[in-house]
C-alpha atoms as a PDB file:
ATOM      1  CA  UNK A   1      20.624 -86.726 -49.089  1.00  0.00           C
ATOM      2  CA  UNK A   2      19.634 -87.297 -52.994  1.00  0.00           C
ATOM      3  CA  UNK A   3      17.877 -84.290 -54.869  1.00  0.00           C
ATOM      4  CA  UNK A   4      14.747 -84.289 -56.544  1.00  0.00           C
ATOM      5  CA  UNK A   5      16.410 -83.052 -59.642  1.00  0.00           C
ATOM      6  CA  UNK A   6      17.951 -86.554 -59.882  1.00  0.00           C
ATOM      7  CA  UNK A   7      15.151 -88.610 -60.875  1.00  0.00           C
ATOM      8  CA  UNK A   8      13.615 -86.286 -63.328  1.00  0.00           C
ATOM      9  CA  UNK A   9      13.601 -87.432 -66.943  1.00  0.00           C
ATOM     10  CA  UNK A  10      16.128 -85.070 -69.222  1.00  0.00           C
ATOM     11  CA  UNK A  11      14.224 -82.724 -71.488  1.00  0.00           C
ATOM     12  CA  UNK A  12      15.212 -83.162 -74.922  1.00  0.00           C
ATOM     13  CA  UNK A  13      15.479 -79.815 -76.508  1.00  0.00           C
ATOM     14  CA  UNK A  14      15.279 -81.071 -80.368  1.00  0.00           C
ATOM     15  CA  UNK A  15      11.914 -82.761 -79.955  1.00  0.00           C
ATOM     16  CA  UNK A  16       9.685 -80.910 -81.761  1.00  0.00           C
ATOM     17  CA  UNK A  17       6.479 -81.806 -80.288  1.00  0.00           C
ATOM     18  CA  UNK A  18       5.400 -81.430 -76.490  1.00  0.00           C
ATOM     19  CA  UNK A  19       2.414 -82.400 -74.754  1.00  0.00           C
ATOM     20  CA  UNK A  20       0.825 -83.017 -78.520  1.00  0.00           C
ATOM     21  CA  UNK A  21       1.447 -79.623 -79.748  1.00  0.00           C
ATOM     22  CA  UNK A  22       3.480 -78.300 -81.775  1.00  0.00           C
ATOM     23  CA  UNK A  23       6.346 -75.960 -80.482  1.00  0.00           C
ATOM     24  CA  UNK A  24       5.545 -72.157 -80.916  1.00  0.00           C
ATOM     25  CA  UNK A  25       8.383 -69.926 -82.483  1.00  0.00           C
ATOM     26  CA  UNK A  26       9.717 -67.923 -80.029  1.00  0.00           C
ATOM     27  CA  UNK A  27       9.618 -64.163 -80.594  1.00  0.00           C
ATOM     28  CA  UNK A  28      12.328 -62.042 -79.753  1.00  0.00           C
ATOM     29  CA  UNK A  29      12.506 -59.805 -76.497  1.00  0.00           C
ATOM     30  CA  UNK A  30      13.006 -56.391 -78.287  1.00  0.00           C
ATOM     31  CA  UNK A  31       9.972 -56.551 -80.015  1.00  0.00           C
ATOM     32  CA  UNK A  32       7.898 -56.078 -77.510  1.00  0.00           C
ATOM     33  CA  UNK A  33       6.869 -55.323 -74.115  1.00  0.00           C
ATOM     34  CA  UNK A  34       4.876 -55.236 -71.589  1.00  0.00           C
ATOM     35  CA  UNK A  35       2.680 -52.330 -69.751  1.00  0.00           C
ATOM     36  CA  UNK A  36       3.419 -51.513 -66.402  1.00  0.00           C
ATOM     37  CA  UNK A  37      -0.370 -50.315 -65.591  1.00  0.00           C
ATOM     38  CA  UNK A  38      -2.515 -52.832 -66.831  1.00  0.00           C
ATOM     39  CA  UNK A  39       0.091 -55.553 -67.758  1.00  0.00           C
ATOM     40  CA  UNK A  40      -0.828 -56.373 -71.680  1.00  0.00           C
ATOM     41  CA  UNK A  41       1.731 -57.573 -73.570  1.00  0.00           C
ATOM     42  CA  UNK A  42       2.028 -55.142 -76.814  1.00  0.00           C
ATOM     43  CA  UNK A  43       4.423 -54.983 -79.974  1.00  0.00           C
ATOM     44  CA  UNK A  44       7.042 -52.039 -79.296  1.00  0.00           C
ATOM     45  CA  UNK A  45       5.803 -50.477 -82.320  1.00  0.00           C
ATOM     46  CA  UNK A  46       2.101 -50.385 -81.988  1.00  0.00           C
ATOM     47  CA  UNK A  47       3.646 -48.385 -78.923  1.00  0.00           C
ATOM     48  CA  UNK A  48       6.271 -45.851 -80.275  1.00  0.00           C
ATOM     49  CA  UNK A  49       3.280 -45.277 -83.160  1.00  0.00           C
ATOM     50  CA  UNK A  50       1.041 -44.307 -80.166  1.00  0.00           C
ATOM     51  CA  UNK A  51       3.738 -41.553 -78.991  1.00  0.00           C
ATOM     52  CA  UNK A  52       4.996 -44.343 -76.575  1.00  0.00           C
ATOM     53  CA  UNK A  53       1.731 -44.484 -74.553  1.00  0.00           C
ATOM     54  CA  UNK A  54       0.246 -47.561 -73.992  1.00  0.00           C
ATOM     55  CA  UNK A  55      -2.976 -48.198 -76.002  1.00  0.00           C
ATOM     56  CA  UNK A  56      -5.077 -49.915 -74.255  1.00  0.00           C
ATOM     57  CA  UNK A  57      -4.705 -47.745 -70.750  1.00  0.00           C
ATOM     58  CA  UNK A  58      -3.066 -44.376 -71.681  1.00  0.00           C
ATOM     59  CA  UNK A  59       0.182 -45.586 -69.622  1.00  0.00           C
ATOM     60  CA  UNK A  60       2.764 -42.775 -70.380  1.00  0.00           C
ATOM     61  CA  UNK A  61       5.948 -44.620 -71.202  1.00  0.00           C
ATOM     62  CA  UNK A  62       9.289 -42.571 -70.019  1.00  0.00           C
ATOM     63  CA  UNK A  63      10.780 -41.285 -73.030  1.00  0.00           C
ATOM     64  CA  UNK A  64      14.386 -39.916 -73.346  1.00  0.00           C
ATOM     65  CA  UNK A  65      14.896 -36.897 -74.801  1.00  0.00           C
ATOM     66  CA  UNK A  66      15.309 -36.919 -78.473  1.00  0.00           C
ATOM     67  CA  UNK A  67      12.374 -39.251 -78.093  1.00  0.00           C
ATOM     68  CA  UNK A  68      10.212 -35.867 -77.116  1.00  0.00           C
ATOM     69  CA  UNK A  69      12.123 -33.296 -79.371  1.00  0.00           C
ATOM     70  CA  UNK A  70      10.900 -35.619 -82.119  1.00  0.00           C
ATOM     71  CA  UNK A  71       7.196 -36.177 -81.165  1.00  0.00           C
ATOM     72  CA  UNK A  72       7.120 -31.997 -80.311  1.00  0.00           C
ATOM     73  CA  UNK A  73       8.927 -29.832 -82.761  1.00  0.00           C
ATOM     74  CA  UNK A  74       8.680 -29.329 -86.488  1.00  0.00           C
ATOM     75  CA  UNK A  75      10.429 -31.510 -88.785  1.00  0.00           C
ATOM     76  CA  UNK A  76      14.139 -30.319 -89.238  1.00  0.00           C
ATOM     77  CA  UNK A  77      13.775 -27.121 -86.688  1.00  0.00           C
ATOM     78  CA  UNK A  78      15.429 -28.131 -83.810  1.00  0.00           C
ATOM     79  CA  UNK A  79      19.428 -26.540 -83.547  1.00  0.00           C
ATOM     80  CA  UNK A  80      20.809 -27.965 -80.212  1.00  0.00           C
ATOM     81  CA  UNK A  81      22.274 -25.128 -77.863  1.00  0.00           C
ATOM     82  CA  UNK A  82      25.452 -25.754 -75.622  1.00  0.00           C
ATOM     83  CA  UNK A  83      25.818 -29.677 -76.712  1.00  0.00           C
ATOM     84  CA  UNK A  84      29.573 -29.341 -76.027  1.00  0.00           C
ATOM     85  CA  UNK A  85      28.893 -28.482 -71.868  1.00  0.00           C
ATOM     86  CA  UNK A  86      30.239 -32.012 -70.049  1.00  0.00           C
ATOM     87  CA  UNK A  87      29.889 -32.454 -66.124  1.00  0.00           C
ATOM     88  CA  UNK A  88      32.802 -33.215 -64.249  1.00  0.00           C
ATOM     89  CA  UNK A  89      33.552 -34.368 -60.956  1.00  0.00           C
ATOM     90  CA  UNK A  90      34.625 -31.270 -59.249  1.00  0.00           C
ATOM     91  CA  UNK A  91      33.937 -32.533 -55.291  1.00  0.00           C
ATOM     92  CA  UNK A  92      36.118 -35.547 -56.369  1.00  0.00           C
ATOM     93  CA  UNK A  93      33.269 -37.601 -55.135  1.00  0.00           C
ATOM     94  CA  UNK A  94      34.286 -41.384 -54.406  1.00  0.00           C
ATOM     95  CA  UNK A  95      32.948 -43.296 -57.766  1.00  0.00           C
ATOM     96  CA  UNK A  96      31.077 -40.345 -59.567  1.00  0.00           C
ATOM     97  CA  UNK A  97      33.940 -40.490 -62.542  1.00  0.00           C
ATOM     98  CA  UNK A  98      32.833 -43.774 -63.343  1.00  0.00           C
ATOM     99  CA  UNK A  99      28.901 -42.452 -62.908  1.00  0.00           C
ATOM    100  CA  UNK A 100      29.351 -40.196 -65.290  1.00  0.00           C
ATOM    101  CA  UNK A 101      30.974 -42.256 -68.131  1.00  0.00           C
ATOM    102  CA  UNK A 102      28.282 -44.917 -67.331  1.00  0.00           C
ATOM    103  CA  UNK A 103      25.676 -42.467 -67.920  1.00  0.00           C
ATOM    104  CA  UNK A 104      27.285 -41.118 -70.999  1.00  0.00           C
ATOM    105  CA  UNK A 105      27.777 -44.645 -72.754  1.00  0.00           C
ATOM    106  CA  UNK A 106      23.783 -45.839 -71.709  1.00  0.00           C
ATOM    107  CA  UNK A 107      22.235 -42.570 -72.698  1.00  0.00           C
ATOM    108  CA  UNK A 108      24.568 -41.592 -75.726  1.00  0.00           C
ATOM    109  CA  UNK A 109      24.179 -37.934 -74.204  1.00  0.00           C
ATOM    110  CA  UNK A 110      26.638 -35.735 -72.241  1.00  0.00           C
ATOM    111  CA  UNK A 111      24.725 -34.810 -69.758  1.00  0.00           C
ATOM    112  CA  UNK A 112      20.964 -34.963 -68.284  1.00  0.00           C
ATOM    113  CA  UNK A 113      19.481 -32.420 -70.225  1.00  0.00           C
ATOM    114  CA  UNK A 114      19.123 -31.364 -73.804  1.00  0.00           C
ATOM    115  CA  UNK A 115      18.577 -27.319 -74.843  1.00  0.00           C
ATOM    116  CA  UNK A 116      18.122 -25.689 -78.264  1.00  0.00           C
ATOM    117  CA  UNK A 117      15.637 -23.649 -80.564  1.00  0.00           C
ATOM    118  CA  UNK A 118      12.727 -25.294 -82.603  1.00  0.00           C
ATOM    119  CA  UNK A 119       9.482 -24.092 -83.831  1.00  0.00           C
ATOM    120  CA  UNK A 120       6.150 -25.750 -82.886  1.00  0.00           C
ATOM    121  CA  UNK A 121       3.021 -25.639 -85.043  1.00  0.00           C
ATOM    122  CA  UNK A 122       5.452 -23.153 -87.032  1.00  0.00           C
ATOM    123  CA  UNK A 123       6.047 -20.467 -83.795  1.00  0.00           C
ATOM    124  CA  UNK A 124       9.201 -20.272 -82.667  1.00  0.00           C
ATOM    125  CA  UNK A 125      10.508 -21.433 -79.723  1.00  0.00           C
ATOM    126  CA  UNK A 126      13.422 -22.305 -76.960  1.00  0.00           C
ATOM    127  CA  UNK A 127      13.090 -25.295 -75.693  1.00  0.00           C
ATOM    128  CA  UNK A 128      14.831 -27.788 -72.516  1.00  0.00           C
ATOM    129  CA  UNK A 129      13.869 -31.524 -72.174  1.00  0.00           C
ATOM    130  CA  UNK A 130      15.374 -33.315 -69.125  1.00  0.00           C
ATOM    131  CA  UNK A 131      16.479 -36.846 -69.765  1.00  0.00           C
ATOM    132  CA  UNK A 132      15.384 -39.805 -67.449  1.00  0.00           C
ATOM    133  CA  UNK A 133      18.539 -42.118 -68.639  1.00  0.00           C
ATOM    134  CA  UNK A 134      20.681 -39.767 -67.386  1.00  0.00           C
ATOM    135  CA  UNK A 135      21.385 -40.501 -63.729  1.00  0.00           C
ATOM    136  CA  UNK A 136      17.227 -40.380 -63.289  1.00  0.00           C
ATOM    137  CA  UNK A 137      17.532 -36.869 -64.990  1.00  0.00           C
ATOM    138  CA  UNK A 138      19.345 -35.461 -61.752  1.00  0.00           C
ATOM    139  CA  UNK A 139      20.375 -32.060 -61.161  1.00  0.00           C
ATOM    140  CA  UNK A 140      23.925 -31.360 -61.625  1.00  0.00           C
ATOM    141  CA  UNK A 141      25.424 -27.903 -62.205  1.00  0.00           C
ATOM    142  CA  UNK A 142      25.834 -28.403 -66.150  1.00  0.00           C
ATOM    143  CA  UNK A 143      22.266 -28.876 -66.139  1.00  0.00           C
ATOM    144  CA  UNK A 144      21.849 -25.535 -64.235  1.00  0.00           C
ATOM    145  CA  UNK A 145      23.822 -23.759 -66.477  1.00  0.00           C
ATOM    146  CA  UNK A 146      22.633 -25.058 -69.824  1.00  0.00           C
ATOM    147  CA  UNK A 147      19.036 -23.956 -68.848  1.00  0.00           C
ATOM    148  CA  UNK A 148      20.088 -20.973 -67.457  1.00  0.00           C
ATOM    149  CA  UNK A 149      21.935 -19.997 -70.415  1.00  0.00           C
ATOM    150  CA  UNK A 150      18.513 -20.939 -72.412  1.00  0.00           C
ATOM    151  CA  UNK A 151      16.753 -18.607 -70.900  1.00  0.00           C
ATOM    152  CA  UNK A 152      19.690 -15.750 -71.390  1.00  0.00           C
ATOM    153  CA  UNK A 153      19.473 -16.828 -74.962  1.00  0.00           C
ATOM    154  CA  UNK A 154      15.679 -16.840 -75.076  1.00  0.00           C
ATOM    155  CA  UNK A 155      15.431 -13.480 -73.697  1.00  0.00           C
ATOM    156  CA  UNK A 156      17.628 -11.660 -76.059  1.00  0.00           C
ATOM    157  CA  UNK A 157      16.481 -13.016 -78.804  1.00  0.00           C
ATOM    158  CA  UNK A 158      12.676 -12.395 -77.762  1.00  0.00           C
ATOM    159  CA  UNK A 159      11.792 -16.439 -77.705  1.00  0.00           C
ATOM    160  CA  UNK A 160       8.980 -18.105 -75.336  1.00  0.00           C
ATOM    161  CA  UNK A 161      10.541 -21.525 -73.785  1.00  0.00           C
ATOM    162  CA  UNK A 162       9.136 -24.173 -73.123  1.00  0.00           C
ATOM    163  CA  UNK A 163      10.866 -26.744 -71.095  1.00  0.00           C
ATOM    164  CA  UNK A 164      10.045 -30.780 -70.178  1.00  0.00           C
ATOM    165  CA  UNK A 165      11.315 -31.685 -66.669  1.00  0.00           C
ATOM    166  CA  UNK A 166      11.922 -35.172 -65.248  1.00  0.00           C
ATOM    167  CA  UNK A 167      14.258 -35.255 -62.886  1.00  0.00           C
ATOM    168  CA  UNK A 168      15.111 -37.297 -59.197  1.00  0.00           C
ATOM    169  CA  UNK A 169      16.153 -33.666 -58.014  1.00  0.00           C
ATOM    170  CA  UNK A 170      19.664 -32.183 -57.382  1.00  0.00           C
ATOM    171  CA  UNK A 171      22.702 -34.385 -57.685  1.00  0.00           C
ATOM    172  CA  UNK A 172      23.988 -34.948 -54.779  1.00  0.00           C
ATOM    173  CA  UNK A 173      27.538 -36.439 -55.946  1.00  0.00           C
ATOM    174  CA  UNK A 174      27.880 -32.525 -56.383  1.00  0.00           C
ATOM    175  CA  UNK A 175      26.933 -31.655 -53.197  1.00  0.00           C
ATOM    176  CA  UNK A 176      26.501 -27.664 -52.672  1.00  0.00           C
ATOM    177  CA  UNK A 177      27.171 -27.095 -56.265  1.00  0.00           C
ATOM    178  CA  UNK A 178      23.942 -28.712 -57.682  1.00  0.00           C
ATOM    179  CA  UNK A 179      21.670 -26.771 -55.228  1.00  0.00           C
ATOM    180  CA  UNK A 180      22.986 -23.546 -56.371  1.00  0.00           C
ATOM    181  CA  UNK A 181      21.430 -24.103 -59.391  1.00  0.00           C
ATOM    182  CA  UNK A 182      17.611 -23.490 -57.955  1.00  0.00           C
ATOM    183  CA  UNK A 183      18.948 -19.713 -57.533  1.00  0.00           C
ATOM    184  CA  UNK A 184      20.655 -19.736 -60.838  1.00  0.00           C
ATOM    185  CA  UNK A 185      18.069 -21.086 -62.839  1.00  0.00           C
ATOM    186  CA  UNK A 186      15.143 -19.134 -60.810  1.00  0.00           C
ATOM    187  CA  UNK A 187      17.023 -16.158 -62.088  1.00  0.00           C
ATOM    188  CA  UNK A 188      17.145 -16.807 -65.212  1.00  0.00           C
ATOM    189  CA  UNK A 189      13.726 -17.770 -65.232  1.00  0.00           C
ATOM    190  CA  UNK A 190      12.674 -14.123 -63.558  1.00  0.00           C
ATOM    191  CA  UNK A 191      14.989 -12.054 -66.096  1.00  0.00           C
ATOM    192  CA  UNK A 192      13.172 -13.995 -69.234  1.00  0.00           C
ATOM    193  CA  UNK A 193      10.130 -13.453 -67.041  1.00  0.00           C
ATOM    194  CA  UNK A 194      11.258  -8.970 -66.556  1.00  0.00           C
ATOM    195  CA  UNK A 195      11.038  -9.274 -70.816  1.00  0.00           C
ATOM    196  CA  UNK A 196       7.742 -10.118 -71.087  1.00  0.00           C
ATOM    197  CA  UNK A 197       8.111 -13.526 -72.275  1.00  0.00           C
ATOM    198  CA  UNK A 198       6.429 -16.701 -71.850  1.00  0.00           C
ATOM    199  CA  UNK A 199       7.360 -19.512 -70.117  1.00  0.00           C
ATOM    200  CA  UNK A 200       5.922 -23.218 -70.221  1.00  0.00           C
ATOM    201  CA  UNK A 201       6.547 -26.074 -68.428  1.00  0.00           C
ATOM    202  CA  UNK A 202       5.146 -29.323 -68.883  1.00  0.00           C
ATOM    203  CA  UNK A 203       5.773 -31.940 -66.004  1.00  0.00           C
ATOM    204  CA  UNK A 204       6.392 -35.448 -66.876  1.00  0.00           C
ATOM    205  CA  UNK A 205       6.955 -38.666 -64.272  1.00  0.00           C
ATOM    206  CA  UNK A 206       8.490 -38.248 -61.721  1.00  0.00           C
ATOM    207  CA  UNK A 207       9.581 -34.645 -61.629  1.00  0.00           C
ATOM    208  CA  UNK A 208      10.802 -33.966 -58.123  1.00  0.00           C
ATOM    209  CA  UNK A 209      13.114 -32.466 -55.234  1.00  0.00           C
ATOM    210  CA  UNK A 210      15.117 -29.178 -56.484  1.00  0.00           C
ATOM    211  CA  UNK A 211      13.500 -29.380 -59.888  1.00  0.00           C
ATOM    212  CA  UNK A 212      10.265 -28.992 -58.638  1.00  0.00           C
ATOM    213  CA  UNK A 213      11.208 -26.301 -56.155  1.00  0.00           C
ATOM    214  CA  UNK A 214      12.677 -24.227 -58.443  1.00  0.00           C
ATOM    215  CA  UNK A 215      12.124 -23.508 -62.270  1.00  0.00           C
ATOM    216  CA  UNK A 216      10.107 -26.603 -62.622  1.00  0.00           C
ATOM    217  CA  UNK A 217       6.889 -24.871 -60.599  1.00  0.00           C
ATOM    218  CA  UNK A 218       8.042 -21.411 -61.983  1.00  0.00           C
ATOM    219  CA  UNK A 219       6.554 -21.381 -65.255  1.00  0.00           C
ATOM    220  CA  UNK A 220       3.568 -18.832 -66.763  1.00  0.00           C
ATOM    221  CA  UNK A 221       1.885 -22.153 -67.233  1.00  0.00           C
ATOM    222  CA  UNK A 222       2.261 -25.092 -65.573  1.00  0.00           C
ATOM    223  CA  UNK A 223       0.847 -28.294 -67.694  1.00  0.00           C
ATOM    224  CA  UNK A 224       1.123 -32.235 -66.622  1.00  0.00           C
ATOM    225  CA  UNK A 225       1.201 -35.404 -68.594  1.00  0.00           C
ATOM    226  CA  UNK A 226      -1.456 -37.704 -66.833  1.00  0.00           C
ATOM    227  CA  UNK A 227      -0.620 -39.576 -63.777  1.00  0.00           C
ATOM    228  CA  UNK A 228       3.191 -37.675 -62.958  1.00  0.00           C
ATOM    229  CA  UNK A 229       4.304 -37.507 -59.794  1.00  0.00           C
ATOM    230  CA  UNK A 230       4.934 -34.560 -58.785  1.00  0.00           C
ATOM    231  CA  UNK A 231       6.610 -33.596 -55.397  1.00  0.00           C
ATOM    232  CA  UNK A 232       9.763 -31.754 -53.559  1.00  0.00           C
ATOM    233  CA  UNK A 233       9.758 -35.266 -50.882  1.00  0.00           C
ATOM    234  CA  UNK A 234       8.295 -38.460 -52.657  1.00  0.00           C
ATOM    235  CA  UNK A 235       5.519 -40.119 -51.034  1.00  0.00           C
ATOM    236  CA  UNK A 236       7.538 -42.668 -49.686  1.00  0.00           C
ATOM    237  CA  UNK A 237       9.899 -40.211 -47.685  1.00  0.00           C
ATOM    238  CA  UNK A 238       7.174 -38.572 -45.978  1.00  0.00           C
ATOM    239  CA  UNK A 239       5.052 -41.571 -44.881  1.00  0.00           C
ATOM    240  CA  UNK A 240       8.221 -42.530 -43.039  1.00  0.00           C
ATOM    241  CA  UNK A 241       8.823 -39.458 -41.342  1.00  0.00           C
ATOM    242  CA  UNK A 242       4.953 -38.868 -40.602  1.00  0.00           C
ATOM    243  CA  UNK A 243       4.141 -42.911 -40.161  1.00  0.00           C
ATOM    244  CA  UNK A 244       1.099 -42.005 -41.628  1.00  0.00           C
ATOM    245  CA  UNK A 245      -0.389 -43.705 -44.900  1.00  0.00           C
ATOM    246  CA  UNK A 246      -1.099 -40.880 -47.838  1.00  0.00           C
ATOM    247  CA  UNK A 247      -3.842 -40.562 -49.591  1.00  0.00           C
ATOM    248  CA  UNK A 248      -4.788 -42.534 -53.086  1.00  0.00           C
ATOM    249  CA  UNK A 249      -3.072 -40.430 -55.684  1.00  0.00           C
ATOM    250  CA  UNK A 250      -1.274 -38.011 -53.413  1.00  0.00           C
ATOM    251  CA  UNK A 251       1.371 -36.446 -55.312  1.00  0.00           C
ATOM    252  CA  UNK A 252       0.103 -37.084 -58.786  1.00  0.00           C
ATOM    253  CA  UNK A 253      -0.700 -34.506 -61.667  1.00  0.00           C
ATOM    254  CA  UNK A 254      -4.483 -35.750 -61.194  1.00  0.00           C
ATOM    255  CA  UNK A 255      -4.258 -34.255 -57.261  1.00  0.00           C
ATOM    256  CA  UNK A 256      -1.947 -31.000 -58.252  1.00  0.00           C
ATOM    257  CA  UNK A 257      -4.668 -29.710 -60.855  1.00  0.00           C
ATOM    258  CA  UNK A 258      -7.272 -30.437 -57.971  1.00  0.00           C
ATOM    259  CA  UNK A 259      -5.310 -28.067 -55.380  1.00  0.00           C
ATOM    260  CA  UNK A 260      -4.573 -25.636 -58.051  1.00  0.00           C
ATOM    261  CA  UNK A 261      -0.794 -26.048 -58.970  1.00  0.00           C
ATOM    262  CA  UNK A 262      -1.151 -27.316 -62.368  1.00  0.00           C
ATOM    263  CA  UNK A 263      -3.337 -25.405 -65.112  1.00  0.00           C
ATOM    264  CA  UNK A 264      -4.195 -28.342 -66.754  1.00  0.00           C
ATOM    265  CA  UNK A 265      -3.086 -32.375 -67.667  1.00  0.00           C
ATOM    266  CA  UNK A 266      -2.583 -32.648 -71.140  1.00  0.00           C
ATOM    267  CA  UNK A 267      -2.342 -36.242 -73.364  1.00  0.00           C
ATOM    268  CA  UNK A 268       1.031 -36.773 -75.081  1.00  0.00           C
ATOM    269  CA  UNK A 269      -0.387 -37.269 -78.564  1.00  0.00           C
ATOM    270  CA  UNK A 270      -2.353 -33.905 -77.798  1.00  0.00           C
ATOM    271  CA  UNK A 271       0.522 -31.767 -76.517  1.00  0.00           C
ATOM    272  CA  UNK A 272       2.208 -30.056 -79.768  1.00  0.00           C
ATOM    273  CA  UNK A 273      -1.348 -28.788 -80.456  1.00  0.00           C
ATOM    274  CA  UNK A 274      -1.775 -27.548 -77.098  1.00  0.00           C
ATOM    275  CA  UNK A 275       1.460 -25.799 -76.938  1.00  0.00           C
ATOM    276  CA  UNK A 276       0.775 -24.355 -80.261  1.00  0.00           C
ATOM    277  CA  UNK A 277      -2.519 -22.882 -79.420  1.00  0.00           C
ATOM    278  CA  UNK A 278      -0.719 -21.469 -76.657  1.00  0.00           C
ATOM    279  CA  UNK A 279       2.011 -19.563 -78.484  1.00  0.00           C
ATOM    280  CA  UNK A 280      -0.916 -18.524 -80.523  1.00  0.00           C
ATOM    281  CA  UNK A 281      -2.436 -16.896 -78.077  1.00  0.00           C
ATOM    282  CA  UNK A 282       0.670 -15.250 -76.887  1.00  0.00           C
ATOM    283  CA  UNK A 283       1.996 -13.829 -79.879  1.00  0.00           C
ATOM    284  CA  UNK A 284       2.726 -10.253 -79.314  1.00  0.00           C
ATOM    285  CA  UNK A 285       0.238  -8.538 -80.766  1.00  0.00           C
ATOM    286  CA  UNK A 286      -2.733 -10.889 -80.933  1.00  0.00           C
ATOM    287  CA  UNK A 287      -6.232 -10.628 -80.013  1.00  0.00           C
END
């Protein structure tokens, strides 16, 4: 049986006119993109001048990690804590060697979260920001430790932290391992928490399973970027299990201030004031 394809007439691809026009230079991919939300096409730059929101909805873009540190902290301030800590596969789990060195190359980091000290509007700070290129910003016990360590570090040398979460929740390549940090890390949280110290979190999309159910729901204040999900089981998970559909916008920072588990939803390009009105506030010592 012939083809269709057969009879049609070859496209020539140096002709410089078709159907009467003129042929339009074609603009390279990386320049820009398009918005998830409300589908404009937009120049990559208008958006990473815009804090990598989208300017015509407010669509927050996932950012890695330097990405943040850069749009937060004070010129020059940050000093990375514990860059050295690797993750390794210590359940010899069936392809998680090759994971890991994936992760590494695409991301550039060693593992899924980055810790250190910074000031912010001039105050002082510890901070953690979780990495979505890393394995969806998963759990893993490095992770666990370098936060944990943070907040050691942050409570003897009388800091506030502040940490970023995004995260698919524990890793399960490490099994046992990576839910033992939601004790570890809890701890640390409650002996930074024993010094009188303050502790932020600000939730970005998605932030979910052990993260949330551990120090990513622990903090003094609990902020939101607009629209993250926010959940232990994701929405999809429990309408199977249930067989029931969820409400609009179950799940999402809008819904959590609404019940009460998120003190407020703050704007990207607003949070470094916001954060350093807060350590204003909480300085030792002020009225």
């Amino acid at each position: 049986m012939l083809e269709k394809r057969l009879f049609r007439k070859p496209k020539n691809e140096l002709e410089h006119q078709e159907n009467g026009r003129q042929n339009q230079p074609s603009v390279p991919d990386d320049l820009y993109l398009s918005c998830p939300e409300c589908k404009q096409t937009m120049l990559k730059s208008d958006m990473e001048d815009n804090g990598f929101v989208c300017p015509k909805c407010d669509y927050h873009f996932k950012i890695v990690a330097r990405q943040r540190i850069a749009l937060l902290t004070d010129p020059n301030s940050f000093h990375e804590i514990d860059a050295e800590l690797s993750p390794s596969n210590l359940l010899n789990f069936p392809g998680y060697d090759e994971k890991l060195v994936k992760a590494q190359q695409e991301s550039g980091e060693l593992e899924g979260v980055i810790c250190g000290t910074a000031a912010i509007g001039g105050y002082p700070v510890a901070l953690f920001v979780m990495d979505p290129g890393f394995i969806l910003g998963s759990m893993g016990t490095i992770v666990g430790e370098k936060i944990t360590r943070l907040f050691e570090y942050a409570a003897a040398h009388q800091l506030p932290v502040i940490g970023y979460t995004v995260s698919g929740g524990a890793r399960m390549q490490e099994g046992i391992l990576s839910l033992m940090q939601m004790a570890k890390t809890s701890g640390a949280v409650k002996l930074h928490s024993d010094a009188g110290l303050l502790y932020v979190t600000v939730l970005t999309n998605p932030t979910t399973g052990g993260v949330t159910a551990s120090f990513g729901m622990e903090g003094d204040i609990i902020l939101a970027e607009p629209k993250a999900l926010v959940a232990f089981a994701g929405p999809r998970v429990i309408e199977q299990t249930i067989r029931q559909k969820l409400p609009s916008g179950f799940q999402r920072a809008e819904f959590l201030l609404e019940k009460g588990f998120v003190d407020a939803i703050v704007h990207r390009n607003e949070q470094k004031q916001y954060l350093t009105t807060l350590l204003k506030l909480h300085q030792k010592g002020a009225m």
